[in-house]
PDB file of N, CA and C in Angstrom:
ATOM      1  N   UNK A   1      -6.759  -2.643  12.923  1.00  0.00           N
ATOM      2  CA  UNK A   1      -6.341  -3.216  11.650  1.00  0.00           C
ATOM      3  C   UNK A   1      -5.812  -2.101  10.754  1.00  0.00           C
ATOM      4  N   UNK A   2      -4.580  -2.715  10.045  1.00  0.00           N
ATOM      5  CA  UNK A   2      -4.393  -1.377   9.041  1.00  0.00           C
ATOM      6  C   UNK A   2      -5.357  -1.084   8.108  1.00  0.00           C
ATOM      7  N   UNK A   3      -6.255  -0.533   8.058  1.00  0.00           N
ATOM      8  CA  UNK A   3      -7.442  -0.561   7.315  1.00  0.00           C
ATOM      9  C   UNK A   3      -6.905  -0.093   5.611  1.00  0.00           C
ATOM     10  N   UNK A   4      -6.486   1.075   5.867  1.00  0.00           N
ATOM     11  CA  UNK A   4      -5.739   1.709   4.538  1.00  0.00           C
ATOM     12  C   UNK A   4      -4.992   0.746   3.759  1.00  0.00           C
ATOM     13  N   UNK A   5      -4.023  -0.181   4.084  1.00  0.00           N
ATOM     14  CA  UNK A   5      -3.540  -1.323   3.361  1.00  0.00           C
ATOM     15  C   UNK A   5      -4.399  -2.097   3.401  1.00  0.00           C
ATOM     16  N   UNK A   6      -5.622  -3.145   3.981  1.00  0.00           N
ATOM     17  CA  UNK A   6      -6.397  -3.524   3.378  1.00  0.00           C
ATOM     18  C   UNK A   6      -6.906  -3.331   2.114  1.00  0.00           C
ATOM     19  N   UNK A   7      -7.493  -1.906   2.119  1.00  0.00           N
ATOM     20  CA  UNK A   7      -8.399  -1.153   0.974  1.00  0.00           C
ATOM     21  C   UNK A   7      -7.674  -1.648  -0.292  1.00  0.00           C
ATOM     22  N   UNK A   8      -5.970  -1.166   0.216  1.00  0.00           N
ATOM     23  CA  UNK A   8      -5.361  -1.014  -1.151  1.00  0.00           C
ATOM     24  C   UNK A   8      -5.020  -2.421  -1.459  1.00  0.00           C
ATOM     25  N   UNK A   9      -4.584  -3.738  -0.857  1.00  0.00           N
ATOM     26  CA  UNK A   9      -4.565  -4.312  -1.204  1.00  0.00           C
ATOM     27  C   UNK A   9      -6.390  -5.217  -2.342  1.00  0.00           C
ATOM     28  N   UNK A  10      -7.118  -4.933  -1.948  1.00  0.00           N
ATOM     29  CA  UNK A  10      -8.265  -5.031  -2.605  1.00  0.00           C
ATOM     30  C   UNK A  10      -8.540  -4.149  -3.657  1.00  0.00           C
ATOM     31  N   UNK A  11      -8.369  -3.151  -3.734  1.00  0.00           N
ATOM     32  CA  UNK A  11      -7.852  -2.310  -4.925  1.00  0.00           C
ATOM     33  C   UNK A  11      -7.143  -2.972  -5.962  1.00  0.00           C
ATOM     34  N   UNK A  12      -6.192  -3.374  -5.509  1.00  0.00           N
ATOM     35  CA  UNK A  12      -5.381  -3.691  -6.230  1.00  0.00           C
ATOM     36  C   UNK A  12      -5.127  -5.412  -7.147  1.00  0.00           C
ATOM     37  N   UNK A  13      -6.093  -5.922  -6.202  1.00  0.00           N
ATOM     38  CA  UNK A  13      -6.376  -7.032  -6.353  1.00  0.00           C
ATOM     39  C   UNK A  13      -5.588  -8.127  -5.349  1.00  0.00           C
ATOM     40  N   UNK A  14      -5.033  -7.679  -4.952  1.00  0.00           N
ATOM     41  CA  UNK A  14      -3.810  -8.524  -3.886  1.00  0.00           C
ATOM     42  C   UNK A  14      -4.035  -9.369  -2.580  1.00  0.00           C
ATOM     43  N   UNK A  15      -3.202 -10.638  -2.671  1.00  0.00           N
ATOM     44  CA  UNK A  15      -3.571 -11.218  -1.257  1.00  0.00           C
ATOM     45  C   UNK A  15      -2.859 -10.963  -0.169  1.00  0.00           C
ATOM     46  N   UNK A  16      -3.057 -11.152   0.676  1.00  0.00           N
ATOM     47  CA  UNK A  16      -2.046 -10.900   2.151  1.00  0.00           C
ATOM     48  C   UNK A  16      -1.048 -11.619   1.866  1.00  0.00           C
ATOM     49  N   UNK A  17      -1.081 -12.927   1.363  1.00  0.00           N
ATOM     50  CA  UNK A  17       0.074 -14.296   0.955  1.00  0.00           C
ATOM     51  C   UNK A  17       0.932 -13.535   0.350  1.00  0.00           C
ATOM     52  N   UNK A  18       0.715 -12.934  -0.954  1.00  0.00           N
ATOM     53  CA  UNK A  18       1.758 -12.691  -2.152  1.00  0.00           C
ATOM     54  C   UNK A  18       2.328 -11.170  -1.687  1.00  0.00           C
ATOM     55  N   UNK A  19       1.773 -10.433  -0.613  1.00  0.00           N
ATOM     56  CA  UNK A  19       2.309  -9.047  -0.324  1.00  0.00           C
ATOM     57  C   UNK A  19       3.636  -9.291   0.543  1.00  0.00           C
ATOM     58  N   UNK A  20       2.804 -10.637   1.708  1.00  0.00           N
ATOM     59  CA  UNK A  20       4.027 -11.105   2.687  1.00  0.00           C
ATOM     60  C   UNK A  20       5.521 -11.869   1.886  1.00  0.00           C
ATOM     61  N   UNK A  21       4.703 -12.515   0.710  1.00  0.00           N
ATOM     62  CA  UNK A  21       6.328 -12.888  -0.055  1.00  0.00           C
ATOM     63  C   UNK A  21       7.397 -11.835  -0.415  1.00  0.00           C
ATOM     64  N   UNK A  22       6.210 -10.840  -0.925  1.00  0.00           N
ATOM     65  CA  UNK A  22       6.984  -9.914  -1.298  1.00  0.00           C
ATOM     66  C   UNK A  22       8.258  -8.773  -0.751  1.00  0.00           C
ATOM     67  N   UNK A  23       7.547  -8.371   0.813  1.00  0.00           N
ATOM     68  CA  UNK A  23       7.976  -8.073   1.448  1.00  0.00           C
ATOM     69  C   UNK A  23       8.844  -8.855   2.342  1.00  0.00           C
ATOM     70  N   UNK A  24       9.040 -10.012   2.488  1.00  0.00           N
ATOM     71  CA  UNK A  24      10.228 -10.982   3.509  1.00  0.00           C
ATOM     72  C   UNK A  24       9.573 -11.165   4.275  1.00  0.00           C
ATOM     73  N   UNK A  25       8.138 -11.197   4.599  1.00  0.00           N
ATOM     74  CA  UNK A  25       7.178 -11.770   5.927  1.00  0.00           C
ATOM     75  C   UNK A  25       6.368 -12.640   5.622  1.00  0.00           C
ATOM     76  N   UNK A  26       6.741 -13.862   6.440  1.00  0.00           N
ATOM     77  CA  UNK A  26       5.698 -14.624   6.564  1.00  0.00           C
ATOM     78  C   UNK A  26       4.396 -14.213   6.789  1.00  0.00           C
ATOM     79  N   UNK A  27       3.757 -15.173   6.031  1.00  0.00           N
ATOM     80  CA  UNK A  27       1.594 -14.703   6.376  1.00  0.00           C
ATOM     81  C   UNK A  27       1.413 -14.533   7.204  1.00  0.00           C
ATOM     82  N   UNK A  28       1.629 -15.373   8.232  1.00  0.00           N
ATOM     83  CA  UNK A  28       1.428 -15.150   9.711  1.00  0.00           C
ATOM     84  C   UNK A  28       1.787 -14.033  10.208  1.00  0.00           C
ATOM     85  N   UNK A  29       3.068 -13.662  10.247  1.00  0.00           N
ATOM     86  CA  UNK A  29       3.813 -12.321  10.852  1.00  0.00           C
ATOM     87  C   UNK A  29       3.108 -11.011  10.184  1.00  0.00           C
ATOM     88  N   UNK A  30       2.346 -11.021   8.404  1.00  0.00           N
ATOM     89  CA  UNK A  30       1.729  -9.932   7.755  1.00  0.00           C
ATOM     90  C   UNK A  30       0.789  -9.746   8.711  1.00  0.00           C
ATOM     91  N   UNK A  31      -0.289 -10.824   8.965  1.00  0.00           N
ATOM     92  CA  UNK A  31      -1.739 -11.132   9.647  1.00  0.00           C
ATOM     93  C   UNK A  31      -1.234 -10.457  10.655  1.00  0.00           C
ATOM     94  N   UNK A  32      -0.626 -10.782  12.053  1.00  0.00           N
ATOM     95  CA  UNK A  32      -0.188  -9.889  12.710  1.00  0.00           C
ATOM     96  C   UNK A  32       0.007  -8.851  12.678  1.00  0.00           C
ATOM     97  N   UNK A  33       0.678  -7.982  11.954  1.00  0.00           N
ATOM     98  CA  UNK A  33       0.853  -6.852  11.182  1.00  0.00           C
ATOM     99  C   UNK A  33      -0.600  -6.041  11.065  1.00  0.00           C
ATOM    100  N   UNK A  34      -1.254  -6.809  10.427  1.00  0.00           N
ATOM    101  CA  UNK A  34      -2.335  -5.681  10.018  1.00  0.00           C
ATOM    102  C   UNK A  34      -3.556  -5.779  11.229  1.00  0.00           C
ATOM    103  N   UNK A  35      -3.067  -6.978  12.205  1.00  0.00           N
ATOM    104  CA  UNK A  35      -4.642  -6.850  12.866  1.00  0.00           C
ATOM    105  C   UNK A  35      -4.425  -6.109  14.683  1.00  0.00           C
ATOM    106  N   UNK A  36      -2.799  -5.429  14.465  1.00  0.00           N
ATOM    107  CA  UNK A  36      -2.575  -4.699  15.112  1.00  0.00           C
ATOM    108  C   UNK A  36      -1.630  -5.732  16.622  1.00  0.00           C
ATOM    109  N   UNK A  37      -1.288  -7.030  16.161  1.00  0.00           N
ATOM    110  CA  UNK A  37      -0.572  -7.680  17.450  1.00  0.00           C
ATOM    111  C   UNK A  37       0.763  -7.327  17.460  1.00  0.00           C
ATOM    112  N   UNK A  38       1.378  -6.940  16.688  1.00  0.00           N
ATOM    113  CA  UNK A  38       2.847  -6.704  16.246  1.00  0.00           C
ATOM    114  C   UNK A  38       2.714  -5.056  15.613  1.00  0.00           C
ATOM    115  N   UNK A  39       4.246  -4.634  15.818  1.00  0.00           N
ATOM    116  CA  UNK A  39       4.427  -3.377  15.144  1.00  0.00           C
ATOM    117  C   UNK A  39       4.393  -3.588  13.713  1.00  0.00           C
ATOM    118  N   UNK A  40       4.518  -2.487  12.742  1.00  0.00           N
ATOM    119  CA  UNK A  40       4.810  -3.396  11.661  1.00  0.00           C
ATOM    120  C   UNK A  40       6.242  -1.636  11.508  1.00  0.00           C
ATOM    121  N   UNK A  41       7.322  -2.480  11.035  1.00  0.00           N
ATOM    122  CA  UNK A  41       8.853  -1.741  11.231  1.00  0.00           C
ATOM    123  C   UNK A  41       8.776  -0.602   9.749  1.00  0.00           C
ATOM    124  N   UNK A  42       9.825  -0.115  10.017  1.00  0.00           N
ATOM    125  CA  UNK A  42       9.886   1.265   8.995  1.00  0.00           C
ATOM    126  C   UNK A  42      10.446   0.468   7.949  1.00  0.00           C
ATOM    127  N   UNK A  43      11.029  -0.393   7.685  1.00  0.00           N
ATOM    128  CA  UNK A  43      11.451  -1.115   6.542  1.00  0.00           C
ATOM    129  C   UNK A  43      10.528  -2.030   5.920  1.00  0.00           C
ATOM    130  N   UNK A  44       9.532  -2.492   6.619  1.00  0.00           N
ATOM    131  CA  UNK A  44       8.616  -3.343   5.797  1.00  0.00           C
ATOM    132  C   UNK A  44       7.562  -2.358   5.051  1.00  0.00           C
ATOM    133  N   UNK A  45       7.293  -1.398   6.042  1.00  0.00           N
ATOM    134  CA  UNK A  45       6.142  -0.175   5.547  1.00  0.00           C
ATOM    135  C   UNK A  45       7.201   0.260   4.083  1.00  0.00           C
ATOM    136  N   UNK A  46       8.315   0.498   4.181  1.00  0.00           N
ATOM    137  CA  UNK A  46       9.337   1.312   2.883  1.00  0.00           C
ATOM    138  C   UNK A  46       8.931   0.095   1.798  1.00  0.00           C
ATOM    139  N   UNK A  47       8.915  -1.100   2.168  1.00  0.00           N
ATOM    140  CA  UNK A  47       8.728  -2.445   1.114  1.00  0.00           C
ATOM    141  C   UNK A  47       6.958  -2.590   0.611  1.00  0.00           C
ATOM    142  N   UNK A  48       6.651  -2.141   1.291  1.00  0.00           N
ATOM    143  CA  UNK A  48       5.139  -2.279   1.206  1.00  0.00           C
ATOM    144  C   UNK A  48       5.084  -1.024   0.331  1.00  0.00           C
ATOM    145  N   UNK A  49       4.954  -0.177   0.486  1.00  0.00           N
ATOM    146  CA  UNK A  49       5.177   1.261   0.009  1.00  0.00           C
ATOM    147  C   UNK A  49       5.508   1.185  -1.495  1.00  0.00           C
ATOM    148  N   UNK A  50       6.372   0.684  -1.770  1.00  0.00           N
ATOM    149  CA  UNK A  50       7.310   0.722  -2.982  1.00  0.00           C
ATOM    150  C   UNK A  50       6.471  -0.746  -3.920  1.00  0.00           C
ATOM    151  N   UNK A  51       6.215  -1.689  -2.922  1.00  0.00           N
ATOM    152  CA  UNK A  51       5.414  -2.808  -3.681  1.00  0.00           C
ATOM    153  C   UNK A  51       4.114  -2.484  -4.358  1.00  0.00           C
ATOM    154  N   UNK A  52       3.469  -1.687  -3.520  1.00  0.00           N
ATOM    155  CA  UNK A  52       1.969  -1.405  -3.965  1.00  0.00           C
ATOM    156  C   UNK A  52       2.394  -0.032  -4.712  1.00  0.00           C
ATOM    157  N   UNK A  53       3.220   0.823  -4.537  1.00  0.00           N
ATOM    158  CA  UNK A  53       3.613   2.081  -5.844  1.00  0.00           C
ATOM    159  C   UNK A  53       2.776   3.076  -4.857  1.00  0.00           C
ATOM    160  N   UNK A  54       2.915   3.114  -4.018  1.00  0.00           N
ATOM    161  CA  UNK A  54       2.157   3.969  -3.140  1.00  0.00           C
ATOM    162  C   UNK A  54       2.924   4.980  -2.076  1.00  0.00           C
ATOM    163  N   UNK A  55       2.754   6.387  -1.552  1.00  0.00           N
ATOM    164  CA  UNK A  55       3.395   6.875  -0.834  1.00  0.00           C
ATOM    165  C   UNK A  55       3.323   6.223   1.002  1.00  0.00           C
ATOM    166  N   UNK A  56       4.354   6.229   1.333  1.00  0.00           N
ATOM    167  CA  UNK A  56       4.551   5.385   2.544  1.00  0.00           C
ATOM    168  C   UNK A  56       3.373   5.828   3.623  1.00  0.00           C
ATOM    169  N   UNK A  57       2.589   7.152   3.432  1.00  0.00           N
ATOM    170  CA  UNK A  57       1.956   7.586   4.235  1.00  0.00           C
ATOM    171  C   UNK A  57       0.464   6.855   3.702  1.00  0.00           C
ATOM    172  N   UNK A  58       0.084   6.020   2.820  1.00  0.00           N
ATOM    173  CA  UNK A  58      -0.875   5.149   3.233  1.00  0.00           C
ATOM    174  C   UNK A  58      -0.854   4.263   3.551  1.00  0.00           C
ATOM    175  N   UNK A  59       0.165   3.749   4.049  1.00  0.00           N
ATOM    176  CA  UNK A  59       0.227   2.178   4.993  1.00  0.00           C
ATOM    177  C   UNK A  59       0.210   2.987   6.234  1.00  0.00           C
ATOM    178  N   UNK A  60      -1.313   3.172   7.184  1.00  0.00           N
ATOM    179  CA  UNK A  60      -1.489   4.015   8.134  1.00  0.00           C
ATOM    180  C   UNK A  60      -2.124   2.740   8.940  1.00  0.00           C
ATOM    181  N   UNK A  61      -1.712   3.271  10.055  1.00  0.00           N
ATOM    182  CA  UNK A  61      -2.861   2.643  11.371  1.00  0.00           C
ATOM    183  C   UNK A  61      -3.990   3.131  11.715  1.00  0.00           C
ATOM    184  N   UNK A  62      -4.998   2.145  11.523  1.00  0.00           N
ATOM    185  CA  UNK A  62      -6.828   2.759  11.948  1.00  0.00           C
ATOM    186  C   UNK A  62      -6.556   3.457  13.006  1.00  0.00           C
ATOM    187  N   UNK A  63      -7.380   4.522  13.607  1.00  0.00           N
ATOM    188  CA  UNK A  63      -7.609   5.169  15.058  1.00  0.00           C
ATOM    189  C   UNK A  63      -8.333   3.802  16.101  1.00  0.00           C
ATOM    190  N   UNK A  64      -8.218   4.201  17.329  1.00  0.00           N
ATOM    191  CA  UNK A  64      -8.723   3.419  18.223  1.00  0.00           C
ATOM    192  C   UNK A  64     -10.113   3.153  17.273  1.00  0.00           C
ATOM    193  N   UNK A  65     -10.013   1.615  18.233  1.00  0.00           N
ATOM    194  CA  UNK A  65     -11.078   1.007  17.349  1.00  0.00           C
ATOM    195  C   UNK A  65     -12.325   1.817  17.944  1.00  0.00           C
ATOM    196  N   UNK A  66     -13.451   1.977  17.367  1.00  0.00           N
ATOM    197  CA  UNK A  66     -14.741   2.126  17.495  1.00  0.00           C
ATOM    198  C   UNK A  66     -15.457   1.234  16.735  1.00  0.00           C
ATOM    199  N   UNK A  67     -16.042   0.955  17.681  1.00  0.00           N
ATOM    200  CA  UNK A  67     -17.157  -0.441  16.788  1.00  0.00           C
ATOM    201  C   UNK A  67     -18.181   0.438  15.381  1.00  0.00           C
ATOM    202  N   UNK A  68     -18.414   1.361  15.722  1.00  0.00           N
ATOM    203  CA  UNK A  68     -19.285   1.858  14.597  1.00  0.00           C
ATOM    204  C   UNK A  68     -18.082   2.207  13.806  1.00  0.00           C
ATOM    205  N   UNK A  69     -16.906   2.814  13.508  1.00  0.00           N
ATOM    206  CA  UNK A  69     -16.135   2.864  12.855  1.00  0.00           C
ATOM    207  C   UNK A  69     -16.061   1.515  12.127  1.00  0.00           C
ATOM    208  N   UNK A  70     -15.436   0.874  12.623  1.00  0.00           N
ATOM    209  CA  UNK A  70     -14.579  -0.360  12.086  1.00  0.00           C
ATOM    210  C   UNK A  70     -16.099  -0.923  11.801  1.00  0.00           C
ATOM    211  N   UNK A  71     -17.273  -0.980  11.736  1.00  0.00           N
ATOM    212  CA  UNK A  71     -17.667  -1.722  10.795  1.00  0.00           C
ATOM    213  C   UNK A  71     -18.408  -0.804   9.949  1.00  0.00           C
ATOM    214  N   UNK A  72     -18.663   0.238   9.594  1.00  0.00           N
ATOM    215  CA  UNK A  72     -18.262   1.063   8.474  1.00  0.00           C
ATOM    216  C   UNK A  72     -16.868   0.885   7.513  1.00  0.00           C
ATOM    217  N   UNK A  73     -16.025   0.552   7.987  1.00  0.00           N
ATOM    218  CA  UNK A  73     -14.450   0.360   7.265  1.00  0.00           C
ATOM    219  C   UNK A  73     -14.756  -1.010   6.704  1.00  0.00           C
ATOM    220  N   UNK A  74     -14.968  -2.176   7.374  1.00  0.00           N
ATOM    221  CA  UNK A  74     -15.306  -3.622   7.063  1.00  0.00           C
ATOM    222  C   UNK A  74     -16.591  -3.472   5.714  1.00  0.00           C
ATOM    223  N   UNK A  75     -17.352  -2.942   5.969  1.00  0.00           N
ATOM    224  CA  UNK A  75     -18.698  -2.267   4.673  1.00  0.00           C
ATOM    225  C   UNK A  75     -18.083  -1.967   3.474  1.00  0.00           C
ATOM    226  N   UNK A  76     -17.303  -1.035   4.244  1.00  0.00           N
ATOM    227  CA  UNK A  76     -16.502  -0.520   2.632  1.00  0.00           C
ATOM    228  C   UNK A  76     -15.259  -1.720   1.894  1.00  0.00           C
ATOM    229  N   UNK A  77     -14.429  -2.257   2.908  1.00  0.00           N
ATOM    230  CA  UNK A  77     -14.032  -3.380   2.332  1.00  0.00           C
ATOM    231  C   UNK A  77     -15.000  -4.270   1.567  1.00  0.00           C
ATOM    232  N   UNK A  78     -15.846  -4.730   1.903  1.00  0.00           N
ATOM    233  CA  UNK A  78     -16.455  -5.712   1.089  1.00  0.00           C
ATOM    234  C   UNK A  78     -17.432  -5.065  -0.287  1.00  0.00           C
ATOM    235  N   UNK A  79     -17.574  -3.780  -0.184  1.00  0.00           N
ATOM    236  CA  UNK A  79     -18.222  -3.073  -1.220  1.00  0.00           C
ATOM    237  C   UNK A  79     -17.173  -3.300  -2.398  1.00  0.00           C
ATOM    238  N   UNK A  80     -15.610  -3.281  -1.771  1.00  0.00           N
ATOM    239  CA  UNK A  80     -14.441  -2.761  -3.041  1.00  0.00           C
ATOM    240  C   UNK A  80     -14.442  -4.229  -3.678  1.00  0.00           C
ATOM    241  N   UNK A  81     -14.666  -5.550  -2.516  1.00  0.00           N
ATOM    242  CA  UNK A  81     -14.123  -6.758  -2.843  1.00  0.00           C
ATOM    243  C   UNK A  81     -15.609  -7.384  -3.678  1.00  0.00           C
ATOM    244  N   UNK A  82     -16.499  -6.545  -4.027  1.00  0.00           N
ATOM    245  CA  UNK A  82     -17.699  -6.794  -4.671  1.00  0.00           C
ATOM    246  C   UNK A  82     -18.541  -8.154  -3.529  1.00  0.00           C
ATOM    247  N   UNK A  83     -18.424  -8.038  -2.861  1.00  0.00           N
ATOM    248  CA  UNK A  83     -19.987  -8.790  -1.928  1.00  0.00           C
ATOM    249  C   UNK A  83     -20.621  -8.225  -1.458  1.00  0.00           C
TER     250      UNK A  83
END
């Protein structure tokens, strides 16, 4: 999962819905995007980038998953999203 755009979208307050409008991708095709089934292209990362006001180098891809990783990352998501 792109974990780093997660974060920031929760940061920021943002849904996956209104990022994918933003950028020209359907929800579906974002969801894809971040849960690693699809690439996600140098032009949507430049749109994403510029949407969230952020340098293009934090729309990053997690490292191979590790289960103790990724649910350390999932922890911290829900710490930012207050549950």
């Amino acid at each position: 999962m792109l974990i780093e755009l997660k974060v920031l979208l929760v940061k920021k307050g943002l849904s996956q819905k209104k990022l994918a409008q933003a950028i020209g991708l359907s929800s579906g095709q974002l969801s894809r995007v971040m849960n690693e089934r699809v690439r996600l292209r140098a032009r949507h990362r430049r749109r994403i980038a510029q949407f969230l006001r952020v340098p293009q180098s934090q729309i990053v891809r997690a490292r191979k998953r590790d289960s103790r990783n990724v649910g350390e990352k999932d922890a911290h998501v829900a710490r930012m999203e207050g549950r």
